[in-house]
Protein backbone atom coordinates (compact mmCIF):
# COMPACT_ATOMS: atom_id res chain seq x y z
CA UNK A 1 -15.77 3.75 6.99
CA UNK A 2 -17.21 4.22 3.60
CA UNK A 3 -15.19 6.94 3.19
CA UNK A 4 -12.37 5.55 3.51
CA UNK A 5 -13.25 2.39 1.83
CA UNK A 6 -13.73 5.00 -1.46
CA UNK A 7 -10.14 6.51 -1.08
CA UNK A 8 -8.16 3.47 -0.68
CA UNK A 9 -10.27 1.41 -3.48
CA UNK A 10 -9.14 4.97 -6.41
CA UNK A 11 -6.16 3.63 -7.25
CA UNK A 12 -6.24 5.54 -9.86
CA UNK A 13 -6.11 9.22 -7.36
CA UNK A 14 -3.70 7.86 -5.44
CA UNK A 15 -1.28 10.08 -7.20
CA UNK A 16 -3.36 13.25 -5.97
CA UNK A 17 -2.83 12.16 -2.38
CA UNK A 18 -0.55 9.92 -1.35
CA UNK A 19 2.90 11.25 -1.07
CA UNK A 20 5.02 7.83 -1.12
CA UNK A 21 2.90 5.30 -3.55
CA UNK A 22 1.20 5.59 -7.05
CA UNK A 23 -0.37 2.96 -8.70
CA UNK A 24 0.78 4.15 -12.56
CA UNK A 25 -1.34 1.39 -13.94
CA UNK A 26 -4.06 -0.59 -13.10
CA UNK A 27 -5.48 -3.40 -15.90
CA UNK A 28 -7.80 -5.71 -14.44
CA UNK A 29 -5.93 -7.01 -11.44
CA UNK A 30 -2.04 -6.19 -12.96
CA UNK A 31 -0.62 -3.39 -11.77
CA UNK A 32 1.89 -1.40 -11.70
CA UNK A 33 3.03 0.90 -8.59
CA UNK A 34 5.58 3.17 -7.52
CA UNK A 35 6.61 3.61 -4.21
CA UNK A 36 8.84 5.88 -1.68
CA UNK A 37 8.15 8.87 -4.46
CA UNK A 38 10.60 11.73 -4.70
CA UNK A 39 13.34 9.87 -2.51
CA UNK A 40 16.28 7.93 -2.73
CA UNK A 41 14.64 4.83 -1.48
CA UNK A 42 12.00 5.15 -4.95
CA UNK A 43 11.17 2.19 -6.51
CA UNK A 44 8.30 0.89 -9.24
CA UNK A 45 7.53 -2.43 -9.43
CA UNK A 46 4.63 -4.85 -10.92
CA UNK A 47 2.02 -6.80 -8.93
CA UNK A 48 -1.98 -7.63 -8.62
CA UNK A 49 -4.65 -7.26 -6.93
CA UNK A 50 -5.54 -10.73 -5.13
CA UNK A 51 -8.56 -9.71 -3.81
CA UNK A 52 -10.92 -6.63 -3.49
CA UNK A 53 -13.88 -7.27 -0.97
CA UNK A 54 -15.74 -4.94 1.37
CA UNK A 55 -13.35 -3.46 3.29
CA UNK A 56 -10.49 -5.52 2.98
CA UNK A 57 -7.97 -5.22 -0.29
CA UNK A 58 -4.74 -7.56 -1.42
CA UNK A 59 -2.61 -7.35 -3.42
CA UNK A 60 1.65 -9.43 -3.92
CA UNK A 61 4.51 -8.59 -6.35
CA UNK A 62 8.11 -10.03 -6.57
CA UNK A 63 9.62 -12.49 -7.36
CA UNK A 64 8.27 -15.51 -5.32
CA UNK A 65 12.04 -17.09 -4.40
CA UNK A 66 14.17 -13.87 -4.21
CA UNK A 67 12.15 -11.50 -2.48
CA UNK A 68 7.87 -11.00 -3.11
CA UNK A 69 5.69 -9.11 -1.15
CA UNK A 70 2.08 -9.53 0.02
CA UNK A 71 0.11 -6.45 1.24
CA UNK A 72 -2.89 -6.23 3.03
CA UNK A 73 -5.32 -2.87 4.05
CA UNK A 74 -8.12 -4.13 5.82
CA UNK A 75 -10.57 -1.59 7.60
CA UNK A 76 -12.82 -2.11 10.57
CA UNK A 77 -15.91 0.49 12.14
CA UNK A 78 -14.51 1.93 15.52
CA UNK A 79 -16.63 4.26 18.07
CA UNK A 80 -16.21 7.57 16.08
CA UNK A 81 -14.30 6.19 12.98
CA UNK A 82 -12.70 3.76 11.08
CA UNK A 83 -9.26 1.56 11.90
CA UNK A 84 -7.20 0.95 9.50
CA UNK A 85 -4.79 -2.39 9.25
CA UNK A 86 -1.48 -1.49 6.99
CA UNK A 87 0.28 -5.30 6.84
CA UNK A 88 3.25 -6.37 4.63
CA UNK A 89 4.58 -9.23 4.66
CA UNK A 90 7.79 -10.35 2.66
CA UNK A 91 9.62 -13.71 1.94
CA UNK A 92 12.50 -15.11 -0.37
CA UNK A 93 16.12 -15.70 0.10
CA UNK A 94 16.90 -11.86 -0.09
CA UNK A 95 13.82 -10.94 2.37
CA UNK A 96 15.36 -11.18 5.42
CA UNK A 97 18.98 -8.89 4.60
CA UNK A 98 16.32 -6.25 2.73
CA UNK A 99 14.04 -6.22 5.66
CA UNK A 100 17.64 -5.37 7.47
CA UNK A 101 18.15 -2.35 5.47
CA UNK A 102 15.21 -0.69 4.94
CA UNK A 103 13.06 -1.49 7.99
CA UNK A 104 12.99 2.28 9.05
CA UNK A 105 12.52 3.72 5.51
CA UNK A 106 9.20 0.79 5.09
CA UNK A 107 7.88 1.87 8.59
CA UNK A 108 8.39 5.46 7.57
CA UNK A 109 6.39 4.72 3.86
CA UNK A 110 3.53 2.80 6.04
CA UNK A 111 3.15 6.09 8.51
CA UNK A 112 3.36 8.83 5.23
CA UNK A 113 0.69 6.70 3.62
CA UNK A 114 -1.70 6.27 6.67
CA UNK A 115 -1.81 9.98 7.81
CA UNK A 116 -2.18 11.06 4.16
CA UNK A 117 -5.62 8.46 3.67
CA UNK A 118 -6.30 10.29 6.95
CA UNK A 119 -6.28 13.84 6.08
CA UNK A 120 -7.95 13.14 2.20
CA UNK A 121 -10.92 11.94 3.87
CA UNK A 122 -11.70 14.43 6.49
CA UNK A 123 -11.00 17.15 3.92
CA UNK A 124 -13.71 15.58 1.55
């Protein structure tokens, strides 16, 4: 789990692994990320970090009454590895018609970035 925890926590090498988000800037808890690299769907956007403890990290961006995410990667010992918990969760008035339309693509993001954290650590 340590392992992991080490991975997920560089924000800074995310850009050396993960194929779909890059945090381009991290000051304190600001930050700035881009996500769905290389594809149509690409986007960069500003948030923070709301919290950072063992084995759980935060973090929310948006715009609280349009549309503002909050995003949660929590990790838990299992026989023989680590689980990992990828949650989003997104409100506003626009939340609900951009959940409509790029369900599939978000789903697709959360898979990408899960089996990449996978294969960085048991290549280290």
């Amino acid at each position: 789990m340590e392992d992991v925890w080490k991975v997920l926590v560089d924000f800074a090498g995310y850009a050396a692994w993960n194929p779909v988000m890059e945090y381009v800037q991290v000051d304190g808890v600001r930050t700035r990320v881009v996500a769905a690299k290389g594809t149509p769907f690409e986007r960069e956007f500003e948030g923070e970090l709301v919290s950072v403890e063992p084995y759980a990290v935060s973090s929310q961006g948006g715009d609280p009454e349009t549309f503002f995410g909050r995003h949660r990667w929590e990790l838990t010992a299992v026989e023989g590895g680590t689980r990992l918990v990828n949650a989003e969760e997104f409100s506003g008035v626009m939340a609900t018609d951009v959940l409509a339309q790029t369900r599939e693509v978000l789903v697709a993001e959360f898979d990408a970035f899960n089996q990449a954290l996978a294969q960085v650590v048991t290549t280290r």
